[in-house]
N, C-alpha and C. Protein backbone atom coordinates (compact mmCIF):
# COMPACT_ATOMS: atom_id res chain seq x y z
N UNK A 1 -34.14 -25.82 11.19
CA UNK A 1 -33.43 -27.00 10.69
C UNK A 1 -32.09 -27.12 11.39
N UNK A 2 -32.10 -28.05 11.92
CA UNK A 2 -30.61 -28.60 12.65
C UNK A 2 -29.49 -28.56 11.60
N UNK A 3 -28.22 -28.08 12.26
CA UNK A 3 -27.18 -27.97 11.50
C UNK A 3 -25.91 -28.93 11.78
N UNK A 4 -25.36 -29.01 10.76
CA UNK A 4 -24.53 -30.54 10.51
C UNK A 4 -22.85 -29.30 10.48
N UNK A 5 -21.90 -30.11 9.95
CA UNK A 5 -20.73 -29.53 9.61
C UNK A 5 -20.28 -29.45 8.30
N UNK A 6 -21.05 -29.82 7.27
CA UNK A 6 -21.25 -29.64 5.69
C UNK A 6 -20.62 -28.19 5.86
N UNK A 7 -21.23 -27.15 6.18
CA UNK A 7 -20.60 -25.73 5.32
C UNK A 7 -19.19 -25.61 5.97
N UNK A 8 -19.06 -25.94 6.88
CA UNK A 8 -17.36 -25.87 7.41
C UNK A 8 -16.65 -27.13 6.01
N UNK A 9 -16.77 -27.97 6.35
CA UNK A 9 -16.23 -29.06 5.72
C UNK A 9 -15.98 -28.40 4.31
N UNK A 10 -16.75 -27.77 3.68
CA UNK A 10 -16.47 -26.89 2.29
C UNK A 10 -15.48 -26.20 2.14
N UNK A 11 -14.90 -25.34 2.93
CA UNK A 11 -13.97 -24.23 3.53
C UNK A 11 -12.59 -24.86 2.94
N UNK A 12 -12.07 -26.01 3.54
CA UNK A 12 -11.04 -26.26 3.16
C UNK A 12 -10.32 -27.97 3.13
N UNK A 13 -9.50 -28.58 3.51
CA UNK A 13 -9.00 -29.80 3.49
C UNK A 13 -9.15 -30.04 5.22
N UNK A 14 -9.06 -31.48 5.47
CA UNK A 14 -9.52 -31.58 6.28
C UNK A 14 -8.36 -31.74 7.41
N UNK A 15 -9.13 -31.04 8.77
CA UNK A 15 -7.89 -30.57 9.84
C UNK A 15 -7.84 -29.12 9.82
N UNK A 16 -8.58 -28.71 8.93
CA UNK A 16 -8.88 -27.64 9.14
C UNK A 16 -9.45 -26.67 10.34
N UNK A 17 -8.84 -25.73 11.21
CA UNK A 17 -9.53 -25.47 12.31
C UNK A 17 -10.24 -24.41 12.02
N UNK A 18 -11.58 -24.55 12.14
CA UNK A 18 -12.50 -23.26 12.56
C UNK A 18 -13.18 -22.63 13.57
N UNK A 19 -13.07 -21.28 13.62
CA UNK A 19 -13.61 -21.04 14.58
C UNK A 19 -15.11 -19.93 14.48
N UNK A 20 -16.60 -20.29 14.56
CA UNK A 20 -17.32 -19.24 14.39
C UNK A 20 -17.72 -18.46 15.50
N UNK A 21 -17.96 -17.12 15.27
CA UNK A 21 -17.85 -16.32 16.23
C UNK A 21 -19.62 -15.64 16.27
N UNK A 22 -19.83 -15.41 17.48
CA UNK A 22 -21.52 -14.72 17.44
C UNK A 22 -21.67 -13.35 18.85
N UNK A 23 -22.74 -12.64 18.45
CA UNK A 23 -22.56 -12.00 19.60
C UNK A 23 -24.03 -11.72 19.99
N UNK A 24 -24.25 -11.29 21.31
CA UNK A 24 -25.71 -11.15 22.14
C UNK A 24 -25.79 -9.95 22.76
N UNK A 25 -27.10 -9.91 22.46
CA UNK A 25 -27.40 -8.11 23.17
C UNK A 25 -27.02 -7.30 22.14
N UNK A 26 -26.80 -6.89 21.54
CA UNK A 26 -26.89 -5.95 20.75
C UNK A 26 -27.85 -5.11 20.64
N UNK A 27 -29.39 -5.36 21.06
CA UNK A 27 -30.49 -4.50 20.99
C UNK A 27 -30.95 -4.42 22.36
N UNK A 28 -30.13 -4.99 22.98
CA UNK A 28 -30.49 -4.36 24.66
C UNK A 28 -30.59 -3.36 24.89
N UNK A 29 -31.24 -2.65 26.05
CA UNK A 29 -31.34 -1.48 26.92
C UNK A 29 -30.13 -1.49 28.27
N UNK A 30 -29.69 -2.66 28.41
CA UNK A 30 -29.16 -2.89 29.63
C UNK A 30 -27.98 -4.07 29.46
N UNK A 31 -27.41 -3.97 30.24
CA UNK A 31 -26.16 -5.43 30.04
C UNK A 31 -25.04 -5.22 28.94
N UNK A 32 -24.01 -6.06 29.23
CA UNK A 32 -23.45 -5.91 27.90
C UNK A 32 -23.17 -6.45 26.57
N UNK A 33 -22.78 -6.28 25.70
CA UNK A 33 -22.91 -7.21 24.85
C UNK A 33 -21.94 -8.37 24.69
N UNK A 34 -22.22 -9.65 24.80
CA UNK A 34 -21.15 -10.66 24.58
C UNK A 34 -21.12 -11.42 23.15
N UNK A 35 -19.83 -11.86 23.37
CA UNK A 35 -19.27 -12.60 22.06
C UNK A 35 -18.83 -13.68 22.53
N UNK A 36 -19.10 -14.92 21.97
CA UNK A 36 -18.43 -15.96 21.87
C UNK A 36 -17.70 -16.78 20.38
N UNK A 37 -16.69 -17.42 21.11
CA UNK A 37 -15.81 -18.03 19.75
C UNK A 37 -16.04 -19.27 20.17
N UNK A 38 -16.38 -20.12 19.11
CA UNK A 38 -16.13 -21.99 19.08
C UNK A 38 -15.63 -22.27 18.10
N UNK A 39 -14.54 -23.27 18.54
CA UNK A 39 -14.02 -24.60 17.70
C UNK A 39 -14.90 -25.56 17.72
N UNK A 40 -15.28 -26.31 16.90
CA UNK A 40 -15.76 -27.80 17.03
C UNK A 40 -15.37 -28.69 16.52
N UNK A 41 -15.53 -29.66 17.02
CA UNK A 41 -14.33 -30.79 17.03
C UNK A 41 -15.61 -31.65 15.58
N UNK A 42 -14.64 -31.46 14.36
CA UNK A 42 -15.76 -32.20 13.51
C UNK A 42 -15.80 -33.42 13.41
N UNK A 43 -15.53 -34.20 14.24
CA UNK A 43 -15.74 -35.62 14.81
C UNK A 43 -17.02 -35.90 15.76
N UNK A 44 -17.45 -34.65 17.04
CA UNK A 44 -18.08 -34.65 17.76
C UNK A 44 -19.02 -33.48 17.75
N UNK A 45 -19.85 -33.20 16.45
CA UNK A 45 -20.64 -31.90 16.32
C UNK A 45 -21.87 -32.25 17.18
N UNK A 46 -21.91 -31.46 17.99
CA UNK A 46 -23.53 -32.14 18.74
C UNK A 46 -25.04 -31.56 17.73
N UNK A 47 -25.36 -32.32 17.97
CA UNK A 47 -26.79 -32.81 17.04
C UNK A 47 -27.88 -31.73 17.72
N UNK A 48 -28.44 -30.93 16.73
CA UNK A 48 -29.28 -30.37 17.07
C UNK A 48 -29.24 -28.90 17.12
N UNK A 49 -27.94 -27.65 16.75
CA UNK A 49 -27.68 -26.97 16.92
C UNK A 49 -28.01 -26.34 15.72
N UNK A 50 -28.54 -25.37 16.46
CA UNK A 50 -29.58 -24.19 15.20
C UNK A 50 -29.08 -22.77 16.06
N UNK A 51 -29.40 -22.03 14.98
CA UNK A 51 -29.73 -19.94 15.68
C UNK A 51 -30.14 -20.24 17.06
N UNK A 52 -29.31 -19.90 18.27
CA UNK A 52 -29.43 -19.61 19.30
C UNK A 52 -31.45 -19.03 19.85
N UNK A 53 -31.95 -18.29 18.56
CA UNK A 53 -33.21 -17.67 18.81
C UNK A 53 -34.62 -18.53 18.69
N UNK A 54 -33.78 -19.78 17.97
CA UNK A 54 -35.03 -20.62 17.63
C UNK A 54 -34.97 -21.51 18.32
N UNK A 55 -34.20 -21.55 19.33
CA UNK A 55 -33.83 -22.82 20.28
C UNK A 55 -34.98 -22.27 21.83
N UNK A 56 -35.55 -23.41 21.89
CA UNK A 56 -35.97 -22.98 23.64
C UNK A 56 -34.90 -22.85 24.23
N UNK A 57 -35.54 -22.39 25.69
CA UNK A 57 -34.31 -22.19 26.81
C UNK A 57 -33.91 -23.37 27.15
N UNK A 58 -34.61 -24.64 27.44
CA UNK A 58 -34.08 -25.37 28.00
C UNK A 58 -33.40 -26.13 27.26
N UNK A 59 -33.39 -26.50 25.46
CA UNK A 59 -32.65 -26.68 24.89
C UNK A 59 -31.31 -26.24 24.42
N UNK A 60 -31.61 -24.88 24.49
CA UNK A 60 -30.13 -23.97 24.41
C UNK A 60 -29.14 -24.57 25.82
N UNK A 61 -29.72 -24.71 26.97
CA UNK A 61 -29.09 -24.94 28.24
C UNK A 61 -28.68 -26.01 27.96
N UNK A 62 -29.15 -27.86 27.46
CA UNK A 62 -28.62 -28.64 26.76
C UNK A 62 -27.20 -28.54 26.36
N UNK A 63 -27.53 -27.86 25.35
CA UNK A 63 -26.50 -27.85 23.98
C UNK A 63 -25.29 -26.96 24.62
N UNK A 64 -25.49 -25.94 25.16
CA UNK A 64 -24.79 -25.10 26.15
C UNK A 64 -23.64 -26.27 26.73
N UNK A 65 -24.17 -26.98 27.37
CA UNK A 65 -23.17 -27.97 28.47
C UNK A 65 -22.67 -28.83 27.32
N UNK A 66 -23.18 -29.63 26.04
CA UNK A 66 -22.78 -30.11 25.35
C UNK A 66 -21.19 -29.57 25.02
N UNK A 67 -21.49 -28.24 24.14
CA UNK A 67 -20.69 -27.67 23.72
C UNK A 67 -19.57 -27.30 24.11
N UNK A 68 -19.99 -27.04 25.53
CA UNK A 68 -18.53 -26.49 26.25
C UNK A 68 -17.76 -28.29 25.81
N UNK A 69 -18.51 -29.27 26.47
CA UNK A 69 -17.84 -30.91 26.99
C UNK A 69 -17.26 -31.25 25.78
N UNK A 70 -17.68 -31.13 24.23
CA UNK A 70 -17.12 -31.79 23.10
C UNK A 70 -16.12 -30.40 22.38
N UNK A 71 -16.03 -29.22 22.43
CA UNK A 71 -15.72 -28.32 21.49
C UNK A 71 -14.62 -28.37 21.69
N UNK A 72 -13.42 -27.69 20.59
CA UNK A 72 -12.10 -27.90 20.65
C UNK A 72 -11.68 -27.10 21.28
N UNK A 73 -12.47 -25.39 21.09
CA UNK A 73 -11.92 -24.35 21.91
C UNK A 73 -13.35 -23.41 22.19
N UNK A 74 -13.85 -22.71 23.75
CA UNK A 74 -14.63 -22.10 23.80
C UNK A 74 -13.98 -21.06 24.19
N UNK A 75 -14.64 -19.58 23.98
CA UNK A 75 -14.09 -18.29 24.56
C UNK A 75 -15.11 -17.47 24.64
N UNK A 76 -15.15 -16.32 25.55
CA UNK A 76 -16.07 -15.30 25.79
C UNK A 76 -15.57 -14.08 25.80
N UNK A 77 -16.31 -13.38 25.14
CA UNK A 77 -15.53 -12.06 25.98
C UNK A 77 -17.05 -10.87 25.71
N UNK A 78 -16.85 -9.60 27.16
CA UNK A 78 -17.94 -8.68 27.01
C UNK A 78 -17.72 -7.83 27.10
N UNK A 79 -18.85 -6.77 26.22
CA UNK A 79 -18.23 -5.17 26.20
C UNK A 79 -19.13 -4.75 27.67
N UNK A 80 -18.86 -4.03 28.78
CA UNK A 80 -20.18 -3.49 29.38
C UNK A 80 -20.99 -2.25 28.68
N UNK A 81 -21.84 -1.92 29.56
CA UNK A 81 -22.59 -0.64 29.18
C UNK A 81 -21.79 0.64 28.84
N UNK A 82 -21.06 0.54 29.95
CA UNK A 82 -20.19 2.13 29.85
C UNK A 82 -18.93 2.02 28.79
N UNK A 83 -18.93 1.43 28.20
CA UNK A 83 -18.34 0.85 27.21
C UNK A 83 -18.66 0.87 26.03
N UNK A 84 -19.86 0.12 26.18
CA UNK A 84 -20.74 0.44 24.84
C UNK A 84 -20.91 2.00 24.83
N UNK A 85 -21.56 3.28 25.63
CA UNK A 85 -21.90 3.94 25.77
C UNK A 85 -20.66 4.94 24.71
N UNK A 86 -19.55 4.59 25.47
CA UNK A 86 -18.46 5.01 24.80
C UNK A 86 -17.57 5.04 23.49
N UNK A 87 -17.86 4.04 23.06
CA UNK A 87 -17.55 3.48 21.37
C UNK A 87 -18.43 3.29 20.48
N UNK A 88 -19.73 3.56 21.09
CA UNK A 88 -20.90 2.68 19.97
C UNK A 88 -21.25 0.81 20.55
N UNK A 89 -22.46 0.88 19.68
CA UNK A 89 -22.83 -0.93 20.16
C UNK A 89 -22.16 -1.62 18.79
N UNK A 90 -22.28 -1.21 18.15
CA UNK A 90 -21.34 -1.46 16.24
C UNK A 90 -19.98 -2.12 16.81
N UNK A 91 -19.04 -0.57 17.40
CA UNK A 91 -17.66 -0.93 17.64
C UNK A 91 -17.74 -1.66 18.41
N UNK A 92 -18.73 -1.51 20.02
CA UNK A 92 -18.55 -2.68 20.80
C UNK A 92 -18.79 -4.19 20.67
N UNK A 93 -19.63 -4.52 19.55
CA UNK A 93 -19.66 -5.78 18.99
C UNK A 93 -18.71 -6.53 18.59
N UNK A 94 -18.01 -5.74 17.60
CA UNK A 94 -17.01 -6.19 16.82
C UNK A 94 -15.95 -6.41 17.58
N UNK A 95 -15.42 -5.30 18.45
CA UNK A 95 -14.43 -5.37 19.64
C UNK A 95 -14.65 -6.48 20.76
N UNK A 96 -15.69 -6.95 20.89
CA UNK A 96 -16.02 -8.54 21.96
C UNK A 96 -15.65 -9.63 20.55
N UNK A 97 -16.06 -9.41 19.56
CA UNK A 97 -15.67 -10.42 18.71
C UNK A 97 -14.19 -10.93 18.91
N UNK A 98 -13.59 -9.83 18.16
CA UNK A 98 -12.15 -9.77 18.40
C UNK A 98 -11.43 -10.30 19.38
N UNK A 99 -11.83 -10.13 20.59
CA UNK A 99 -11.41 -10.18 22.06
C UNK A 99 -11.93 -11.91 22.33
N UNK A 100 -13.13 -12.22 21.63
CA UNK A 100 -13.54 -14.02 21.89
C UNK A 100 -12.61 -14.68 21.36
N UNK A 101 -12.32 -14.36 20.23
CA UNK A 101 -11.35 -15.23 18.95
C UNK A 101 -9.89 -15.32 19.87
N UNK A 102 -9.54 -13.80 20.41
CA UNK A 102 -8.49 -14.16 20.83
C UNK A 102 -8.23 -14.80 21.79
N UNK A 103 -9.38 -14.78 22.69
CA UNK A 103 -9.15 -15.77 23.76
C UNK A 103 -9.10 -17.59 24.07
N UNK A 104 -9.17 -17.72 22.36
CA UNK A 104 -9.19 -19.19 22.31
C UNK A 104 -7.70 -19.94 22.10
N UNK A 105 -7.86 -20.80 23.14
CA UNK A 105 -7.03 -21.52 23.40
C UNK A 105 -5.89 -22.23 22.67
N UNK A 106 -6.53 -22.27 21.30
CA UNK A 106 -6.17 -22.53 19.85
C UNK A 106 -6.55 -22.17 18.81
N UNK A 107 -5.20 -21.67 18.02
CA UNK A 107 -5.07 -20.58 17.32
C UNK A 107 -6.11 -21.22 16.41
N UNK A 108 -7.90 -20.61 14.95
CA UNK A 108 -8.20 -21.21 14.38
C UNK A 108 -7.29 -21.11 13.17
N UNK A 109 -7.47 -21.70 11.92
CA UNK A 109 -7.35 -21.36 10.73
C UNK A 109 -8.26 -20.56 9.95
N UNK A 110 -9.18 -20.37 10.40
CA UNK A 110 -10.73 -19.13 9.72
C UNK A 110 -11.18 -19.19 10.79
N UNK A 111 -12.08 -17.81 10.60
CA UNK A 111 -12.90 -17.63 11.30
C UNK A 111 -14.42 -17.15 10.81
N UNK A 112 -15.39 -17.93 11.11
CA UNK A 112 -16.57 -17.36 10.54
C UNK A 112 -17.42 -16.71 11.52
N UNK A 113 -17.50 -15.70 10.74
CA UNK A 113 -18.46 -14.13 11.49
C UNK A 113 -19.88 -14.01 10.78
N UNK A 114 -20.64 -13.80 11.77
CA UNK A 114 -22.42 -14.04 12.37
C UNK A 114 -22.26 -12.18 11.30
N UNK A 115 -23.19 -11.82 10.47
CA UNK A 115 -23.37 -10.85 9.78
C UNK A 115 -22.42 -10.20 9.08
N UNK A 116 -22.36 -8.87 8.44
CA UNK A 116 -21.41 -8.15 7.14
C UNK A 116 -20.69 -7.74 7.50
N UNK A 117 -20.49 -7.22 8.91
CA UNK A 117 -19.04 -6.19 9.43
C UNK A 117 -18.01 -7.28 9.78
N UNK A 118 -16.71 -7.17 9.08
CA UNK A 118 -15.47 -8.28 9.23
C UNK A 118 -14.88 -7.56 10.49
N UNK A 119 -14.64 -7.48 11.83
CA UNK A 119 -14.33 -7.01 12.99
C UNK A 119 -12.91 -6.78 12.53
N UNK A 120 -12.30 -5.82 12.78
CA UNK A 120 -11.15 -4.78 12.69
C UNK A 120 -9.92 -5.68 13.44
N UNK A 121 -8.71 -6.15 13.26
CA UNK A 121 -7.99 -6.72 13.86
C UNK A 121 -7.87 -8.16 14.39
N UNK A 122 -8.81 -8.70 13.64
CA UNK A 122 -8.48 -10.06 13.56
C UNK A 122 -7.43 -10.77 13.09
N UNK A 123 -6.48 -11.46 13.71
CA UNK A 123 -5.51 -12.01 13.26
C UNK A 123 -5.44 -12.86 12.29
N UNK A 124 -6.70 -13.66 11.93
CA UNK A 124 -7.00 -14.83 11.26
C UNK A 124 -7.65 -14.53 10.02
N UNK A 125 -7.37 -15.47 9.19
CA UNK A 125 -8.51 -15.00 7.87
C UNK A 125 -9.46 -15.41 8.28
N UNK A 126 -10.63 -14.52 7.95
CA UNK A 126 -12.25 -14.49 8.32
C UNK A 126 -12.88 -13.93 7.32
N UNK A 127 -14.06 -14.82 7.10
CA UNK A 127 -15.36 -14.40 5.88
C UNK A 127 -16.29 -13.95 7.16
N UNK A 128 -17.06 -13.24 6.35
CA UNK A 128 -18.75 -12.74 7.06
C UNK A 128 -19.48 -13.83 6.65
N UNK A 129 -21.11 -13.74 7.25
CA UNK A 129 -21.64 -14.39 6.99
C UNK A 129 -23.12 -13.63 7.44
N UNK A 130 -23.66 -13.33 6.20
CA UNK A 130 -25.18 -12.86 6.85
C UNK A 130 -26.08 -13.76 7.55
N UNK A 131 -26.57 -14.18 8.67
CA UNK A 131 -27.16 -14.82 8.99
C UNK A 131 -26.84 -16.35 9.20
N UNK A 132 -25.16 -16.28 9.76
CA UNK A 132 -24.50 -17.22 9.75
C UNK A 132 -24.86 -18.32 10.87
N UNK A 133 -25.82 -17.17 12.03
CA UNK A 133 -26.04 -18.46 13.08
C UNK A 133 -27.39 -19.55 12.97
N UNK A 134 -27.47 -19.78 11.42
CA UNK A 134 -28.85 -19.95 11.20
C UNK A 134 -28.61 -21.38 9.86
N UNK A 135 -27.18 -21.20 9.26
CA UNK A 135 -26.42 -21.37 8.36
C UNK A 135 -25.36 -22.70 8.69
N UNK A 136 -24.66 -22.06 9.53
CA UNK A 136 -22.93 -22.91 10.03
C UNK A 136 -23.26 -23.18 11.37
N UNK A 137 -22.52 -24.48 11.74
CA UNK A 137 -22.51 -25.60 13.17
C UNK A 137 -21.91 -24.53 14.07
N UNK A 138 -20.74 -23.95 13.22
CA UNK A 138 -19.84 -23.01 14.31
C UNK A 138 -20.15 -21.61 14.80
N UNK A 139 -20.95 -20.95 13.54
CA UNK A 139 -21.30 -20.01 14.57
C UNK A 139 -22.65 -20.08 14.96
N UNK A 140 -23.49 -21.18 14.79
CA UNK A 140 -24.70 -21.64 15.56
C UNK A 140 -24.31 -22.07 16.98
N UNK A 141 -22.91 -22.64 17.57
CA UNK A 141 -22.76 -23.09 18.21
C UNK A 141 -22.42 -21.48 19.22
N UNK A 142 -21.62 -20.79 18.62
CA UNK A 142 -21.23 -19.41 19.04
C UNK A 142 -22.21 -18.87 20.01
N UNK A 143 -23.14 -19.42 19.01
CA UNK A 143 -24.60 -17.65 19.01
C UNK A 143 -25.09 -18.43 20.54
N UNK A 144 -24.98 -19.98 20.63
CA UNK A 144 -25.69 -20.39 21.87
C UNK A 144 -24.84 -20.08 23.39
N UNK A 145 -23.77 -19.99 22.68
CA UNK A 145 -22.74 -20.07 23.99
C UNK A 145 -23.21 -18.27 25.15
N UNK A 146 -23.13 -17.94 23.89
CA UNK A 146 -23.37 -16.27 24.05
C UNK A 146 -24.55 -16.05 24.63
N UNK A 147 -25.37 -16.87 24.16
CA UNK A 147 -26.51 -15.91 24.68
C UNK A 147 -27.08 -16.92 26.13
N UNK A 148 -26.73 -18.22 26.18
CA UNK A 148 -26.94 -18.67 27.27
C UNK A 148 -26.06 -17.96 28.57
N UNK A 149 -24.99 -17.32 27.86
CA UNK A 149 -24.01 -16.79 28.89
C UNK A 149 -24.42 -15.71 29.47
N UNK A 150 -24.85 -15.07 28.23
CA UNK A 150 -25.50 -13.67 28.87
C UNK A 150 -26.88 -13.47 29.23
N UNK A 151 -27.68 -14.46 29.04
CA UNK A 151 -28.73 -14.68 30.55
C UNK A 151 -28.61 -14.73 31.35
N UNK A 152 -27.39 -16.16 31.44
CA UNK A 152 -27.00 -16.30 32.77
C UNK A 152 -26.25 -15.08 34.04
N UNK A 153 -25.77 -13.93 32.82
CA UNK A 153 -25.48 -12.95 33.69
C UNK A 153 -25.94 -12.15 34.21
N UNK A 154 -27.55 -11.79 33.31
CA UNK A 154 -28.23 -11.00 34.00
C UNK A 154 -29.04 -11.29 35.19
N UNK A 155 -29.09 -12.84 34.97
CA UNK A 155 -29.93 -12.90 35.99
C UNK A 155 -29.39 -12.97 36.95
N UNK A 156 -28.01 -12.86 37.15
CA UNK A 156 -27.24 -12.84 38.83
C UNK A 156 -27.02 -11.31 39.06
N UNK A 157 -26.79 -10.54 37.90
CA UNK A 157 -27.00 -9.01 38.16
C UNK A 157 -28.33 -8.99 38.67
N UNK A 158 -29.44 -9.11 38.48
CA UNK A 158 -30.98 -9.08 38.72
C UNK A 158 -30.93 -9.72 40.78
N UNK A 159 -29.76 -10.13 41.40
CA UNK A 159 -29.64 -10.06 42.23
C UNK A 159 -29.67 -8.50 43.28
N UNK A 160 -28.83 -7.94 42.50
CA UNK A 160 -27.92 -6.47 43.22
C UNK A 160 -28.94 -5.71 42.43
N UNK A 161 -29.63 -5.87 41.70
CA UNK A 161 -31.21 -4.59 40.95
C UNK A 161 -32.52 -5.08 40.95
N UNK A 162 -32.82 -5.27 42.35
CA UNK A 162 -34.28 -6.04 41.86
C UNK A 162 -35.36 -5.54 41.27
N UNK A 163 -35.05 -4.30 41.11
CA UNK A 163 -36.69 -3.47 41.08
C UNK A 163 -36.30 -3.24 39.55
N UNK A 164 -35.57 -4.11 38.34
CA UNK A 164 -35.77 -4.20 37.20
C UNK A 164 -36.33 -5.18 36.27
N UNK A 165 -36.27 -6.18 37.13
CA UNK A 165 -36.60 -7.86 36.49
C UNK A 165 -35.97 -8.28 35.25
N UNK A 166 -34.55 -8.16 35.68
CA UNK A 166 -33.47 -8.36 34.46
C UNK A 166 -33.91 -9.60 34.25
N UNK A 167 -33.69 -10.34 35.54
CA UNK A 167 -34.02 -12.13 35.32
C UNK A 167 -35.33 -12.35 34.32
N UNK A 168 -36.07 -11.64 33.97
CA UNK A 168 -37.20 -11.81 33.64
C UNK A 168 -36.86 -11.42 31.53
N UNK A 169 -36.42 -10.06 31.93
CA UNK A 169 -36.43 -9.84 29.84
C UNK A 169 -34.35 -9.50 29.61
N UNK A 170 -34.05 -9.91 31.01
CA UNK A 170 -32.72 -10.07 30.45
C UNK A 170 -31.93 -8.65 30.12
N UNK A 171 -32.57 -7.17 29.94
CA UNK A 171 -32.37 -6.25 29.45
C UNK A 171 -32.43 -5.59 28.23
N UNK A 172 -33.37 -6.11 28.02
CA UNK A 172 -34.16 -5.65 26.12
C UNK A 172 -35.73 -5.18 26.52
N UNK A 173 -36.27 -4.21 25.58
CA UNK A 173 -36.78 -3.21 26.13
C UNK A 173 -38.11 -3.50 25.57
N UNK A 174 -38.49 -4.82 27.00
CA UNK A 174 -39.87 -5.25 26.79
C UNK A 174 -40.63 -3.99 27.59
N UNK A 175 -42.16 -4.36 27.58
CA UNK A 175 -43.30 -3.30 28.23
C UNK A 175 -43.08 -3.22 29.74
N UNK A 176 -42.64 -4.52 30.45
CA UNK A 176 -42.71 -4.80 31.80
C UNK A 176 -40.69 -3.88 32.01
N UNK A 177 -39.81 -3.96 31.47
CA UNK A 177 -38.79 -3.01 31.74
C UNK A 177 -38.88 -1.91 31.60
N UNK A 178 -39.92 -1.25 30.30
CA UNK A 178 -39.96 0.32 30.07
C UNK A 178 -41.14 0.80 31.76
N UNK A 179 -41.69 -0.21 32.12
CA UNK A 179 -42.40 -0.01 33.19
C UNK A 179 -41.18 0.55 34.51
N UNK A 180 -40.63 -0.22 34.15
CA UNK A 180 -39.65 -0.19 35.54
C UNK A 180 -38.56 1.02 35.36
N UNK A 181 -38.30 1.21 34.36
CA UNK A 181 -37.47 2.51 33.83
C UNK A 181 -38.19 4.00 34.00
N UNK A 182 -39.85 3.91 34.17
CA UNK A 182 -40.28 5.01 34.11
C UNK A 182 -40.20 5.45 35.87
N UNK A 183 -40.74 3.91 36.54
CA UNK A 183 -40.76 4.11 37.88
C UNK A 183 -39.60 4.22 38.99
N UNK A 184 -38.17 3.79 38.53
CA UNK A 184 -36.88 4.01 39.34
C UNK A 184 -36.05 4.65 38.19
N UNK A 185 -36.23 4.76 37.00
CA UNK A 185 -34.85 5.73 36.67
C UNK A 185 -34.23 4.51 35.62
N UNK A 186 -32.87 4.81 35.51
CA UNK A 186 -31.74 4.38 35.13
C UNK A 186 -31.05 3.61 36.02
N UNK A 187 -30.36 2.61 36.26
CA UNK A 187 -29.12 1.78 37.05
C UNK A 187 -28.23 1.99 36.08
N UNK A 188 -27.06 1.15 36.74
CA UNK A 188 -25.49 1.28 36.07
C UNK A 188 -25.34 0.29 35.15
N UNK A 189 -26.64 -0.34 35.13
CA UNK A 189 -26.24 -1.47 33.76
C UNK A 189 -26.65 -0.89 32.55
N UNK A 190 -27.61 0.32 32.19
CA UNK A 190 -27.85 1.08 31.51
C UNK A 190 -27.36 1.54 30.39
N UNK A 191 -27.42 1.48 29.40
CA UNK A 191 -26.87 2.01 28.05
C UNK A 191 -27.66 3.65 28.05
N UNK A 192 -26.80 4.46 28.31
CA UNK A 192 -27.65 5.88 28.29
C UNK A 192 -27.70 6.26 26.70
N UNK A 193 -26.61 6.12 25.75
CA UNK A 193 -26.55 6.12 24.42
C UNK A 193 -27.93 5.53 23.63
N UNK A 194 -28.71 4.54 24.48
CA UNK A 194 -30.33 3.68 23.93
C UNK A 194 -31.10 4.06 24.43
N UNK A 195 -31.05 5.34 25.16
CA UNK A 195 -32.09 6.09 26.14
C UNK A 195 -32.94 6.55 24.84
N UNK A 196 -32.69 7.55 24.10
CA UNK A 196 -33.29 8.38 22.94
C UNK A 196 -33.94 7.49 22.24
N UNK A 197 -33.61 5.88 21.81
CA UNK A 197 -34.62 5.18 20.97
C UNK A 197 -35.83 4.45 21.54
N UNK A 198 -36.10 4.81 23.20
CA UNK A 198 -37.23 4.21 24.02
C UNK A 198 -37.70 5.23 23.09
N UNK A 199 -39.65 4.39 23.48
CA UNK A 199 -40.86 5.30 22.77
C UNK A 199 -41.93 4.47 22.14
């Protein structure tokens, strides 16, 4: 079901700025995990924006260019592998969260967060939201930014690693990657910390 700006509009008086926040990869084998933050301009909500997962690709790519053209503020930010490897995928989530919000251009007044963990150091007041990219315009809009972004990255990494077919599962640990993991090893996009849950 397509999402409108009703649950923002609830939040508070109007002029209110929000910003929802989402993040991608999290259950990867490979890549890192990104976060994105959106404002949306609740004059210009583009039509059609659902959970990033239920969207085809070529619709997400749509809404993708939409979003950047009408939104009040977009931001990205990514943990890499060796990164993740180092803090956890938990902390590194929350820490790209943090790092999206702040990179927006304008300061929000809330911020709504995609599941239960409220990310550590947020400047802004922020609610959780279980299953928020499924729920709210803003962090439906989030979850697309993110994950169109971070396709788009693997598949230019999938340049410099061919013998993984990032372009293909992106770095989540389909049959055709555990194939390729048994036959070359590990690369540097690698989460060695997600090595132990292959099987």
């Amino acid at each position: 079901m397509a999402l409108d700006y009703s649950y923002e509009r609830g939040l508070g008086a109007p002029g209110t700025m929000i910003a929802g926040v989402d993040e991608v990869g999290r259950g990867a084998l490979a890549g890192p995990v990104v976060a994105a933050a959106v404002i949306l301009d609740p004059r210009r909500v583009p039509e059609g924006l659902d959970d990033s997962k239920r969207l085809s690709p070529a619709r997400r790519a749509v809404l993708f260019d939409i979003i950047l053209r009408d939104a009040l503020g977009v931001a990205l930010a990514a943990i890499p592998a060796s990164e993740i490897d180092r803090i956890n995928i938990r902390q590194a989530s929350l820490r790209a969260m943090v790092r999206a919000v702040g990179g927006l251009a304008l300061a929000p007044d809330m911020v709504l967060v995609d599941g239960h963990d409220l990310p550590p150091g947020l400047d802004r007041p922020a609610r959780t939201i279980i299953g928020g990219d499924a729920k709210t315009a803003s962090i439906a809009a989030a979850s697309i930014i993110a994950k169109v972004s971070r396709d788009r990255q693997m598949q230019r990494l999938a340049l410099a690693y061919p013998a993984y077919g990032f372009e293909r599962h992106v770095g989540y640990g389909t049959r055709q990657h555990g194939a390729m993991l048994d036959s070359h090893g590990l690369c540097d996009l690698h989460r060695r910390s997600f090595m132990r849950h292959r099987g």
